[in-house]
N, C-alpha and C. Protein backbone atom coordinates (compact mmCIF):
# COMPACT_ATOMS: atom_id res chain seq x y z
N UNK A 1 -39.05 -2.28 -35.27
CA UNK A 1 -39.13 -2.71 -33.89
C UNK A 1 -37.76 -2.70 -33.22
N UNK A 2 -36.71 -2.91 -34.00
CA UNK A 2 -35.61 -3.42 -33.15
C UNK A 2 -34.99 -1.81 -32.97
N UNK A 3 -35.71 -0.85 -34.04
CA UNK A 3 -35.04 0.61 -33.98
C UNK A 3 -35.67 1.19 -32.25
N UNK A 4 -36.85 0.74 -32.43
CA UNK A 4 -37.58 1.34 -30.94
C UNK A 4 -36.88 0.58 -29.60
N UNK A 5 -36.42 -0.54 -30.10
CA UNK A 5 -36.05 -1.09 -28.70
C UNK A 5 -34.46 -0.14 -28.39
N UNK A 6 -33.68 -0.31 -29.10
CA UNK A 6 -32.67 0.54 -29.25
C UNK A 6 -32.95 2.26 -28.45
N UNK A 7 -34.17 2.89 -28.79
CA UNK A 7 -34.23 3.57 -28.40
C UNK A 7 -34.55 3.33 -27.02
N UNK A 8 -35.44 2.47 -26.35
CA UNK A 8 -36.23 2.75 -25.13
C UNK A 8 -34.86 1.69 -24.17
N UNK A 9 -33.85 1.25 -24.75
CA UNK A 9 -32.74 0.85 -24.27
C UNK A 9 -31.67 2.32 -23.70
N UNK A 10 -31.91 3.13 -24.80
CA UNK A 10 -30.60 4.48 -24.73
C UNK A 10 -31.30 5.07 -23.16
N UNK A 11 -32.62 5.57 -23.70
CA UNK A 11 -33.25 5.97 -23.17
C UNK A 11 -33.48 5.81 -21.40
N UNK A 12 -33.67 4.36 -21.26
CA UNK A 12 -33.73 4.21 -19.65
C UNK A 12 -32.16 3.87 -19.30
N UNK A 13 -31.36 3.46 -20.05
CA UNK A 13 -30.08 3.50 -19.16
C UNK A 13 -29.01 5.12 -18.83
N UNK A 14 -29.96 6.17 -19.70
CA UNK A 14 -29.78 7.34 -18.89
C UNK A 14 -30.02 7.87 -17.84
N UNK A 15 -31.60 6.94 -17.33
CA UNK A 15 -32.41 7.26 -16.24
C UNK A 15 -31.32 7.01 -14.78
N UNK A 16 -30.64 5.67 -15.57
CA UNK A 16 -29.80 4.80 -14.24
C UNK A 16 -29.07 5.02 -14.10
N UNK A 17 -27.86 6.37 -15.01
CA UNK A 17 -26.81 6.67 -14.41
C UNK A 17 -26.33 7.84 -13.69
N UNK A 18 -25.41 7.54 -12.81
CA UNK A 18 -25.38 8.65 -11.60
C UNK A 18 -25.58 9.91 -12.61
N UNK A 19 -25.88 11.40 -12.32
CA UNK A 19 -25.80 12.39 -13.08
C UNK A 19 -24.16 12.67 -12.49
N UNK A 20 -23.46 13.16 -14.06
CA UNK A 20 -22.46 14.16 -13.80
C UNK A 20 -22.40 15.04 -12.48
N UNK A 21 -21.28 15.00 -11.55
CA UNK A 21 -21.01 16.43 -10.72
C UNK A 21 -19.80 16.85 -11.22
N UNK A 22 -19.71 18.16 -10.11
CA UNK A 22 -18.42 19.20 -10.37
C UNK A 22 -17.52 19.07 -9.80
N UNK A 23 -16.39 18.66 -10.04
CA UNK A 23 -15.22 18.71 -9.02
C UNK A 23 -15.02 20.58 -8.50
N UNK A 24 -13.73 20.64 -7.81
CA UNK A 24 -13.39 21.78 -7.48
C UNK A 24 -12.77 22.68 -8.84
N UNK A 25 -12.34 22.09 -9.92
CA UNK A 25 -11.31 22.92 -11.06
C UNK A 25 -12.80 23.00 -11.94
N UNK A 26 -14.36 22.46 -11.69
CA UNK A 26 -15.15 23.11 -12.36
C UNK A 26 -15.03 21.78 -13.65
N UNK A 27 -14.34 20.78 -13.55
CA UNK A 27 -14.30 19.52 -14.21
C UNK A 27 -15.57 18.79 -14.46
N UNK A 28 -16.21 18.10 -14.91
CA UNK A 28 -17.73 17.23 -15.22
C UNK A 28 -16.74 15.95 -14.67
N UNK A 29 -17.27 15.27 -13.78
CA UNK A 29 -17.40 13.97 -12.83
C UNK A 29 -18.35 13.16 -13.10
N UNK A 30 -18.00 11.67 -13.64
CA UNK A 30 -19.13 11.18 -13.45
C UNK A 30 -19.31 10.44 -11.93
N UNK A 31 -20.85 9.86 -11.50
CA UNK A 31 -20.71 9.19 -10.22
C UNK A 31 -19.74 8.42 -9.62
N UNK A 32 -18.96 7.52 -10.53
CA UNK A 32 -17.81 6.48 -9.91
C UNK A 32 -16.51 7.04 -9.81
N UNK A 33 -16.68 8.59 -9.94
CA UNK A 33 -15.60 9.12 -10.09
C UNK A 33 -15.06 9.81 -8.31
N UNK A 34 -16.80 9.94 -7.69
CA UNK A 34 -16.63 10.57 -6.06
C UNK A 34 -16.55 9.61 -5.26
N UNK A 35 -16.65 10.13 -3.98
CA UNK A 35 -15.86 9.52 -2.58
C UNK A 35 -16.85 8.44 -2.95
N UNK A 36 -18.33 8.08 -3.02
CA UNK A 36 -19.13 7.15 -2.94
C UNK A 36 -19.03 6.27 -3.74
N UNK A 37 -18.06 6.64 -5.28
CA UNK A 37 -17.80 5.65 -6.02
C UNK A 37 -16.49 4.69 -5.49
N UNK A 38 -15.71 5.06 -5.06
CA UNK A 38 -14.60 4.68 -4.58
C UNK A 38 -14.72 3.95 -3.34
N UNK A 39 -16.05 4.23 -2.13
CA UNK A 39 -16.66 3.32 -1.62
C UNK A 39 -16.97 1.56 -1.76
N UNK A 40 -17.64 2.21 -2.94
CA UNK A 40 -18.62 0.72 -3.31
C UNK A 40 -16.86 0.03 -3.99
N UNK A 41 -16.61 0.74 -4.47
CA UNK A 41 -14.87 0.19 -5.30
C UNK A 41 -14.79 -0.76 -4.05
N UNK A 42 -13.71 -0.44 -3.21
CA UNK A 42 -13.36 -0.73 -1.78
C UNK A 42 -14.61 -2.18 -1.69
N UNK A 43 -16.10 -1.86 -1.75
CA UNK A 43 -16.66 -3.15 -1.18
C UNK A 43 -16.46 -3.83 -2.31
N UNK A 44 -16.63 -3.31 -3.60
CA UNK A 44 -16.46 -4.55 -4.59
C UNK A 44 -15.02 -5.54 -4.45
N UNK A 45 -14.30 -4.84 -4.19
CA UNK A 45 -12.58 -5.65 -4.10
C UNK A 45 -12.70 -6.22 -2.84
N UNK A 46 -13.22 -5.93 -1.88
CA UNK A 46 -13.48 -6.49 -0.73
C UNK A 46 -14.66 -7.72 -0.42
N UNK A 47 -15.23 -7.66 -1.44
CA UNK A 47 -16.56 -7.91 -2.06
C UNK A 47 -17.38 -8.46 -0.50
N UNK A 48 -17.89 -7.26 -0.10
CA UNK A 48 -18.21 -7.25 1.10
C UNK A 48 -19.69 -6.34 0.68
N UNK A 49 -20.64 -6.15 1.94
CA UNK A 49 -22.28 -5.81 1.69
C UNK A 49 -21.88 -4.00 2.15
N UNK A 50 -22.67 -3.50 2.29
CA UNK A 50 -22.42 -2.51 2.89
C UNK A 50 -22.33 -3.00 4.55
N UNK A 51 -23.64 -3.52 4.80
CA UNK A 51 -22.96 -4.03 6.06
C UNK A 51 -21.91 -4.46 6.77
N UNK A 52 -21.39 -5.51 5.67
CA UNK A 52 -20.39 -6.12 6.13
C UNK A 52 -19.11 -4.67 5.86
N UNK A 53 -19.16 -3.78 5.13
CA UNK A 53 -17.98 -2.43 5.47
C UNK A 53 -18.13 -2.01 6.52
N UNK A 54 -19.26 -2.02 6.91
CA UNK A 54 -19.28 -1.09 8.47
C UNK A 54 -18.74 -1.34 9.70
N UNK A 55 -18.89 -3.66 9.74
CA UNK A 55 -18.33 -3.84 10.81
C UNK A 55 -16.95 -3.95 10.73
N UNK A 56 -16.35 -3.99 9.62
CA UNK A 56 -14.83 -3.89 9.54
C UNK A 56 -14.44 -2.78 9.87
N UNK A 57 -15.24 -1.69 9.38
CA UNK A 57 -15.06 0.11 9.84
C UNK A 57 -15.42 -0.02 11.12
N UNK A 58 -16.12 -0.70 12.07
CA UNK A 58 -16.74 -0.26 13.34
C UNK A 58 -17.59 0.99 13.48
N UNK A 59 -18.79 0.93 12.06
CA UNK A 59 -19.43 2.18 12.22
C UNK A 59 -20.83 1.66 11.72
N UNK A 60 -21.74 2.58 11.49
CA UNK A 60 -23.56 2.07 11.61
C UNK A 60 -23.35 1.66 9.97
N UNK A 61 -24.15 0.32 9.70
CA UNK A 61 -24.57 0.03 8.15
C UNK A 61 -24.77 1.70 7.59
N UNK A 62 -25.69 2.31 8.09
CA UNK A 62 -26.43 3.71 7.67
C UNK A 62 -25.62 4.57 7.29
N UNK A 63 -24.60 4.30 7.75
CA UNK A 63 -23.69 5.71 7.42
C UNK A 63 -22.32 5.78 6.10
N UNK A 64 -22.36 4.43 5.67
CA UNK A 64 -21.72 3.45 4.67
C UNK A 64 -22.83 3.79 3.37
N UNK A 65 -24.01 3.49 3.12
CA UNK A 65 -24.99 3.81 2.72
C UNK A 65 -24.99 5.59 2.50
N UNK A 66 -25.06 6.38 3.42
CA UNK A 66 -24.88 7.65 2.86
C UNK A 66 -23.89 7.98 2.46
N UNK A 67 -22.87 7.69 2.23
CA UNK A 67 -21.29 7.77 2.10
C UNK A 67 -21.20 7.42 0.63
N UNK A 68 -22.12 6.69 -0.15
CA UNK A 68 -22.40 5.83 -1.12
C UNK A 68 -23.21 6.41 -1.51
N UNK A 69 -24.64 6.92 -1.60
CA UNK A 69 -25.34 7.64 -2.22
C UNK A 69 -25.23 9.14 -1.88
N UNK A 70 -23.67 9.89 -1.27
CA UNK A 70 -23.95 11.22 -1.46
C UNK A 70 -24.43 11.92 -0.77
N UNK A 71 -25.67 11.73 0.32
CA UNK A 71 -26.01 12.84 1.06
C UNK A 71 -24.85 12.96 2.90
N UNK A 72 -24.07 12.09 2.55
CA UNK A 72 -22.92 12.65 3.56
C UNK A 72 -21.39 12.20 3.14
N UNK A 73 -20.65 12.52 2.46
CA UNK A 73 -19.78 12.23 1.87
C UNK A 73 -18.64 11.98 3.48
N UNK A 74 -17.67 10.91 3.30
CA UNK A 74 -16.85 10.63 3.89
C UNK A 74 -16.12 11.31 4.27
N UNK A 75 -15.50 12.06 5.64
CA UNK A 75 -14.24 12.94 6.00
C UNK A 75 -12.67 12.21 5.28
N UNK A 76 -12.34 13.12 5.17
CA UNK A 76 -11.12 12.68 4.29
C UNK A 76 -10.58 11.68 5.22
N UNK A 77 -10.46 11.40 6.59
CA UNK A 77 -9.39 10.54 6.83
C UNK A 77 -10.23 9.06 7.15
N UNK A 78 -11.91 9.22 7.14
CA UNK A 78 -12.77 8.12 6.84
C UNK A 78 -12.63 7.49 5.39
N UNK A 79 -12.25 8.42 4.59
CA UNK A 79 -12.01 8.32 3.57
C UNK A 79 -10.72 7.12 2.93
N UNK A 80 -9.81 7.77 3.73
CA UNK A 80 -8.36 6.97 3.72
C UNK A 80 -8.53 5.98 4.28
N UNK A 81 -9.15 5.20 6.01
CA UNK A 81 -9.32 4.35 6.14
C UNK A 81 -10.12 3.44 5.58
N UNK A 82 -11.32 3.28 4.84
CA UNK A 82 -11.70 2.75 3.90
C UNK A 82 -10.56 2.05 2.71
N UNK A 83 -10.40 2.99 1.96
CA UNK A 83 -9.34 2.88 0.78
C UNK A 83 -7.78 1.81 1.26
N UNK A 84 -7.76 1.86 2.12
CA UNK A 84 -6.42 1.86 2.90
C UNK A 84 -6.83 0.00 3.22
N UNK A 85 -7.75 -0.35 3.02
CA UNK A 85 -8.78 -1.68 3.45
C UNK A 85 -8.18 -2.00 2.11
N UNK A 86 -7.85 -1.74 1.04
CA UNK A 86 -7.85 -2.34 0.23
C UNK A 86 -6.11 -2.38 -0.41
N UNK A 87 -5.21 -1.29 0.21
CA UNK A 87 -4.04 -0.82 -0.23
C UNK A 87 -4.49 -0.11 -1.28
N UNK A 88 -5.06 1.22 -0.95
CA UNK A 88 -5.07 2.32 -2.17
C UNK A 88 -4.70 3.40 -0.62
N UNK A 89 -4.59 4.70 -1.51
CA UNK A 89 -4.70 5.61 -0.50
C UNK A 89 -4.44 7.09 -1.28
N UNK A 90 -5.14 7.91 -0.58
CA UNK A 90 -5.15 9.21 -1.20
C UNK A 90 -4.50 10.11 -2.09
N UNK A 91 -4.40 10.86 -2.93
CA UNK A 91 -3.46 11.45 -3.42
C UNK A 91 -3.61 12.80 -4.18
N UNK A 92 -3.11 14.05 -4.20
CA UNK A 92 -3.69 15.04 -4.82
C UNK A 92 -2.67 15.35 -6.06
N UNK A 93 -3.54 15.79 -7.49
CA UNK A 93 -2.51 15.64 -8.31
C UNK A 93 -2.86 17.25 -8.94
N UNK A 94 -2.00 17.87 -9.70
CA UNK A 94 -2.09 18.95 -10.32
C UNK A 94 -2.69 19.05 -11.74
N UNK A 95 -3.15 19.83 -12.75
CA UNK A 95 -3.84 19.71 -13.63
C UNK A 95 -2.96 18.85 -14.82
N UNK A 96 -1.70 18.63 -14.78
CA UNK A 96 -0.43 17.89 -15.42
C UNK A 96 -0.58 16.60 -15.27
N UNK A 97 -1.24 16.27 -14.34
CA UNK A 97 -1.39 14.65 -13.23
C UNK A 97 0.22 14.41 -12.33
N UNK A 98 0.78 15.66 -12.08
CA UNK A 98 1.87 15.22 -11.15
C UNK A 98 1.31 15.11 -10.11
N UNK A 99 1.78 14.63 -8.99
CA UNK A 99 1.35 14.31 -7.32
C UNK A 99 2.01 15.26 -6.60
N UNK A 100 1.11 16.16 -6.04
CA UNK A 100 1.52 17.08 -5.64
C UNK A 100 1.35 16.58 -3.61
N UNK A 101 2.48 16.75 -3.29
CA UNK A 101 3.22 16.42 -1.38
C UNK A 101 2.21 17.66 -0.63
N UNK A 102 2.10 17.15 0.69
CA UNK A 102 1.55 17.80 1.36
C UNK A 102 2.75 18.63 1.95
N UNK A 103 2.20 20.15 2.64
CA UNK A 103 3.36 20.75 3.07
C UNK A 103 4.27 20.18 3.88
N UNK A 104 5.30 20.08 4.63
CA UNK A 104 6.42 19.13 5.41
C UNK A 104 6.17 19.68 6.90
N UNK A 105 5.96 18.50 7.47
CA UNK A 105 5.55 18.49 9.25
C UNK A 105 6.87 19.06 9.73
N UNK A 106 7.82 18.87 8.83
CA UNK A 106 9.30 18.75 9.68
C UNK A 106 9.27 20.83 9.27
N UNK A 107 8.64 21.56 8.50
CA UNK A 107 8.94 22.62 8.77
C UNK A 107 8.91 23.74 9.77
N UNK A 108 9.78 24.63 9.47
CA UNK A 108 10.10 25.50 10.77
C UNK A 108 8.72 26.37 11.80
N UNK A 109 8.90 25.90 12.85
CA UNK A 109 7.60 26.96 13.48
C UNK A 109 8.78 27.59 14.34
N UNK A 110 7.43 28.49 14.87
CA UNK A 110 7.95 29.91 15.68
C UNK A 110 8.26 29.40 16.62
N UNK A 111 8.82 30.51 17.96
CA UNK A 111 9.21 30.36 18.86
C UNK A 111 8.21 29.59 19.86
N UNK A 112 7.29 29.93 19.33
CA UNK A 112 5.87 29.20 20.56
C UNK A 112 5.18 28.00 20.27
N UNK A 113 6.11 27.36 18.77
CA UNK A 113 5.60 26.03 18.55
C UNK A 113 4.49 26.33 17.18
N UNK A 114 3.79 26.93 16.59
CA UNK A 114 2.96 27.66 16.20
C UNK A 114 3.69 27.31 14.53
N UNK A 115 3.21 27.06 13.64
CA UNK A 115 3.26 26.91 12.29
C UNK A 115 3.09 28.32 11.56
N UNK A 116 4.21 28.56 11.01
CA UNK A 116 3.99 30.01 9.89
C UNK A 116 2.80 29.54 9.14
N UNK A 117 2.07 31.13 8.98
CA UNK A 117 1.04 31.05 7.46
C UNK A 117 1.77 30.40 6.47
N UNK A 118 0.76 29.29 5.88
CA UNK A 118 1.13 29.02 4.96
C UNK A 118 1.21 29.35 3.63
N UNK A 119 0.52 30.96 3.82
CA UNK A 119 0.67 31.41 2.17
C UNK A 119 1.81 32.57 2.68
N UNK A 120 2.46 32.44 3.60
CA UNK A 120 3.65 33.64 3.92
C UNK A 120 5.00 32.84 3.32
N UNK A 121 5.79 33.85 3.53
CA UNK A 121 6.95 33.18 2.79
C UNK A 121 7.96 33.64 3.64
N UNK A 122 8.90 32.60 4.40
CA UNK A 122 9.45 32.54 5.29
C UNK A 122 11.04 33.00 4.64
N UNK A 123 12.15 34.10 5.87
CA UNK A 123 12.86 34.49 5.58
C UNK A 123 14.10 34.70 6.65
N UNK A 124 15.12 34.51 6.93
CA UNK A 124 15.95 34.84 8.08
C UNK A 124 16.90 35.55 8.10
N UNK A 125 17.43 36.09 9.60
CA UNK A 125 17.92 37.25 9.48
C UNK A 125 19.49 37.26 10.45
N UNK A 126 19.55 36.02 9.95
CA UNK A 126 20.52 35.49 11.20
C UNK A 126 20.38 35.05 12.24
N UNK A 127 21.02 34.63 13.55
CA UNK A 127 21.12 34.09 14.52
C UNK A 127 20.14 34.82 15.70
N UNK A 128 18.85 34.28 16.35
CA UNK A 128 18.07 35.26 17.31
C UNK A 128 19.00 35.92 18.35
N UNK A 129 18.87 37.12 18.29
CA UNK A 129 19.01 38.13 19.78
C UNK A 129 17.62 38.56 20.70
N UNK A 130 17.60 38.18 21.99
CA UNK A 130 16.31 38.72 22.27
C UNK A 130 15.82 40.12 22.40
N UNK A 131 15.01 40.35 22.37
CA UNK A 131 14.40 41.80 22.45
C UNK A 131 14.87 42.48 23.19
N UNK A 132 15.47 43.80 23.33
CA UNK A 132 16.50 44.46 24.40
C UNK A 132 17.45 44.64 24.11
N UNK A 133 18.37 42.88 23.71
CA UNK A 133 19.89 43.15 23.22
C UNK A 133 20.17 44.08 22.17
N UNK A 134 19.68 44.18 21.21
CA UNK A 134 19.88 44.86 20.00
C UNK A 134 20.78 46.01 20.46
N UNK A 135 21.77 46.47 19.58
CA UNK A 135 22.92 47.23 20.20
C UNK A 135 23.56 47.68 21.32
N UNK A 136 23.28 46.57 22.31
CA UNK A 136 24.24 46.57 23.22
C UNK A 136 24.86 45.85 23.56
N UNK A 137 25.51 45.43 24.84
CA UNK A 137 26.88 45.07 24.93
C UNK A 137 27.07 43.82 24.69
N UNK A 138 25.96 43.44 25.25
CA UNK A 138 25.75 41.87 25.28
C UNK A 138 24.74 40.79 23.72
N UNK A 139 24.79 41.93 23.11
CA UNK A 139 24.06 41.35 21.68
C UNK A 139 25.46 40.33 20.98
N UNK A 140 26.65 41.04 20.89
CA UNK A 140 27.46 39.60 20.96
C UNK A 140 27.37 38.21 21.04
N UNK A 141 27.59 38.27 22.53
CA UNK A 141 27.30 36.95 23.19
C UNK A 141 25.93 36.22 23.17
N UNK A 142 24.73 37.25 22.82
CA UNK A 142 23.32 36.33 22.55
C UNK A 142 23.16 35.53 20.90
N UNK A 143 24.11 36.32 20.25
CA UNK A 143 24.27 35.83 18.83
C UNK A 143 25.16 34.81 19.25
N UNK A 144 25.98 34.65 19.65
CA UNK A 144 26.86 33.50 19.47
C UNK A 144 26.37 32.47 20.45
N UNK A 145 25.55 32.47 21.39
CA UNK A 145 24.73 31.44 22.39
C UNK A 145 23.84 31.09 21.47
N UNK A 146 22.70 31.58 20.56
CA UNK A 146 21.91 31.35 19.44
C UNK A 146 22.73 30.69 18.20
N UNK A 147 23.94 31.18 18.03
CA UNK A 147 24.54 30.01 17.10
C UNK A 147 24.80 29.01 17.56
N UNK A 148 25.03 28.57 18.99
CA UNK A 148 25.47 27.37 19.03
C UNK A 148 24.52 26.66 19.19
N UNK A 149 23.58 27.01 19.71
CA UNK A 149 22.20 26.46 20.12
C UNK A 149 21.19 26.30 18.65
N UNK A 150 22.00 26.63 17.43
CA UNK A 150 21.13 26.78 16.52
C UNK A 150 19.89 26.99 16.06
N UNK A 151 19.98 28.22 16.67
CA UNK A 151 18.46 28.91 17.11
C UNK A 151 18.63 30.45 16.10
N UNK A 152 18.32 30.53 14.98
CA UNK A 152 17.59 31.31 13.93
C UNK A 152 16.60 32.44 14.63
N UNK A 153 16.71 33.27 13.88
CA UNK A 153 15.74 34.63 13.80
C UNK A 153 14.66 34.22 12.19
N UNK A 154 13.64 34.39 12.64
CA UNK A 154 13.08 33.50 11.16
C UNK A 154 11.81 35.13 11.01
N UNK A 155 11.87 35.55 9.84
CA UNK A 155 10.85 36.36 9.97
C UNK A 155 9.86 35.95 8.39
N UNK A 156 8.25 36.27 8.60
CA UNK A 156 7.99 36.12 7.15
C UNK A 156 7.22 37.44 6.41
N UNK A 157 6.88 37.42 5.58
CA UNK A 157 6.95 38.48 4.37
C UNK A 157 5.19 38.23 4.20
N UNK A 158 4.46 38.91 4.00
CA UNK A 158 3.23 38.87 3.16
C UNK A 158 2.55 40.15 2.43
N UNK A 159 1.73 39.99 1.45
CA UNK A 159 1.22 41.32 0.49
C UNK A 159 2.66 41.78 -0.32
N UNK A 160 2.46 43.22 -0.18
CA UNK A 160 3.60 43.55 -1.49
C UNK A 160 5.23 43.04 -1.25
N UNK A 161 5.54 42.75 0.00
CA UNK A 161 6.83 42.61 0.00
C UNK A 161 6.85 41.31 -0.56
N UNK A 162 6.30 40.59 0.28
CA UNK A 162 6.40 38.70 -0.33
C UNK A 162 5.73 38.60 -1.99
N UNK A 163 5.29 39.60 -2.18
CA UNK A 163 5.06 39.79 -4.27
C UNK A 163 6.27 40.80 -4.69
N UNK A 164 7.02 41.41 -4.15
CA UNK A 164 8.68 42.02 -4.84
C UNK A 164 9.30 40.83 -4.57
N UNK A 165 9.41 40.12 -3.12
CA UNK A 165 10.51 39.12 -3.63
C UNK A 165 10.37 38.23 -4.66
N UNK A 166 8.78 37.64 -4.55
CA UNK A 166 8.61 36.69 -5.48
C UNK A 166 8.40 36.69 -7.18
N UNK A 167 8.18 38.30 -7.10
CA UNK A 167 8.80 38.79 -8.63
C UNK A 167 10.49 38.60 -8.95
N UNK A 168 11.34 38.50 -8.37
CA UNK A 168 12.54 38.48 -8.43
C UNK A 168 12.87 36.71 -8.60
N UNK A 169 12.63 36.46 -7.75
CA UNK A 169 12.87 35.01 -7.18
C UNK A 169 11.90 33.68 -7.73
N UNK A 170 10.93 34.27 -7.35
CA UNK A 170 9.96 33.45 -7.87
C UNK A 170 9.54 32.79 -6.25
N UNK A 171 7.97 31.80 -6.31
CA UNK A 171 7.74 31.39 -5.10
C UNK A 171 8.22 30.04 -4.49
N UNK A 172 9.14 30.36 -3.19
CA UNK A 172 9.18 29.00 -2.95
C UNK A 172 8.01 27.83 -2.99
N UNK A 173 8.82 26.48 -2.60
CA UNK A 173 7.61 25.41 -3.20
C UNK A 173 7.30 25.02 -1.35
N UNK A 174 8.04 25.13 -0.40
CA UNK A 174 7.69 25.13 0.66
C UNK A 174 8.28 25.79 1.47
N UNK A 175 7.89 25.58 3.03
CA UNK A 175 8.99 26.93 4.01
C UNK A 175 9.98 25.47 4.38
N UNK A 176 11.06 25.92 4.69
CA UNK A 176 12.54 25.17 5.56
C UNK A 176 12.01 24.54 6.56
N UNK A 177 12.78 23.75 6.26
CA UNK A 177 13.01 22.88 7.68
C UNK A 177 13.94 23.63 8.71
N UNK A 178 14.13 23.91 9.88
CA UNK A 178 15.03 24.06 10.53
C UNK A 178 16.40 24.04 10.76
N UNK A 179 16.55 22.43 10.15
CA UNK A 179 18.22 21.94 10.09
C UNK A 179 17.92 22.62 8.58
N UNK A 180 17.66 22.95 7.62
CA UNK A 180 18.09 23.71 6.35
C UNK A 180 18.36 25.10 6.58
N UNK A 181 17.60 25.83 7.59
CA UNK A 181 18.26 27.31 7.74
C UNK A 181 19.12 27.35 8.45
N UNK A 182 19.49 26.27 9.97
CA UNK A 182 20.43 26.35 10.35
C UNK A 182 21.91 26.20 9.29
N UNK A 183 21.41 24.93 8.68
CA UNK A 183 22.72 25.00 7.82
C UNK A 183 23.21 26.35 7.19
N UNK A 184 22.46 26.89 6.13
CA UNK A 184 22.43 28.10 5.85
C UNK A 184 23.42 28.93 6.06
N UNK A 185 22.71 29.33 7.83
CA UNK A 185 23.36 30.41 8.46
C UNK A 185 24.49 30.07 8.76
N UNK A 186 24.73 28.55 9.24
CA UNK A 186 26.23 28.33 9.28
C UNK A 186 27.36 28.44 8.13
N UNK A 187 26.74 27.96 6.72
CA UNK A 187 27.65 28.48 5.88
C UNK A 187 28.00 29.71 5.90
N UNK A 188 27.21 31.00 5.64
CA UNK A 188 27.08 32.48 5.85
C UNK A 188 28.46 32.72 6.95
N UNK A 189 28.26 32.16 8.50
CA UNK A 189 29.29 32.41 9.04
C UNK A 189 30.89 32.09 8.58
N UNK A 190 30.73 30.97 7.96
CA UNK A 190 31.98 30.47 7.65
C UNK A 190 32.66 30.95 6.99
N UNK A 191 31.70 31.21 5.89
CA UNK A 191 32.07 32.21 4.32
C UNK A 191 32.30 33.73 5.07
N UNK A 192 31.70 34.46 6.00
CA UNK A 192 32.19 35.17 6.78
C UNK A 192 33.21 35.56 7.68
N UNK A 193 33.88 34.34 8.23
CA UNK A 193 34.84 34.36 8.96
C UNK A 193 35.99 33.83 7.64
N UNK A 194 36.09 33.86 6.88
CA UNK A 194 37.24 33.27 5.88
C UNK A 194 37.58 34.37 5.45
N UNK A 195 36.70 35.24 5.38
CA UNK A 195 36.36 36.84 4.00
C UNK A 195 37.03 38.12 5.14
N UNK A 196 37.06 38.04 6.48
CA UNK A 196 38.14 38.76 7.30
C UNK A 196 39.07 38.13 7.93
């Protein structure tokens, strides 16, 4: 008897647990492992109803509830505010468990404000001249108004060229900041003007 209870014990507490999902690396997850487990986390430490998450969130009981059983998983930054209720907060880690940084706001965009591709690999070519100057009289003076103004020519690389450099070099881990290529180019000049 006590062998059968054992069994019809194994047995229904399989019934009751979340099934395994897939993360993105193709990993086995169990339920307390997704956004909905980390939910109810948040109400347990909060030890709050679902209801009572919603009016702290300012959002419908209903949608706390799907967020929790899965058929609408939380937007990542619903996500963070939740978590953030409790002092936790997001984090992406690599298959090592290092914490891997989001790319840097402070990096360089184009002339129009506009963010380089982020799978391009950013490169410069010295101080901007505008379109026209290029070997004439006044390309001089637009290089040296662009140096003082520390204003870069930034160009980027993709397909085979940005795979020769990065066979050589290897891939950067992000694109520059601005004040880093300016610096750059200012050493370049210096080390330039010393060398004639």
């Amino acid at each position: 008897m006590d062998d059968e209870r054992v069994g019809e014990d194994e047995s229904s507490r399989g019934e009751d647990e979340t099934p395994p999902t897939t993360d993105l690396a193709g990993r086995r997850r169990r339920g307390s492992e997704t956004a909905g487990g980390l939910v109810r986390r948040v109400r347990r430490r909060l030890d709050v109803s679902q209801r009572g998450l919603a009016e702290i969130l300012g959002v419908e009981a209903s949608r706390v509830a799907r967020w929790e059983t899965g058929r609408t998983p939380p937007g990542v930054g619903e996500l963070e505010a939740v978590l953030a209720l409790v002092g936790l907060r997001l984090v992406a880690v690599d298959a090592e468990g290092e914490v891997v940084d989001p790319m840097s706001e402070e990096a360089i965009r184009d002339r129009a404000g506009r963010r380089y591709p982020a799978h391009a690999d950013l490169r410069t070519a010295g101080w901007w001249i505008p379109p026209g100057s290029w070997l004439t009289a006044r390309a001089g003076a637009d290089e040296r108004r662009s140096a003082a103004l520390g204003d870069p020519q930034v160009y980027y690389d993709l397909g085979w060229q940005r795979d020769a450099v990065r066979h050589f070099y290897g891939a950067p881990d992000d694109h520059l900041t601005l004040a880093r290529i300016v610096a750059r180019l200012r050493t370049l000049d210096a080390e330039r003007r010393r060398a004639s």
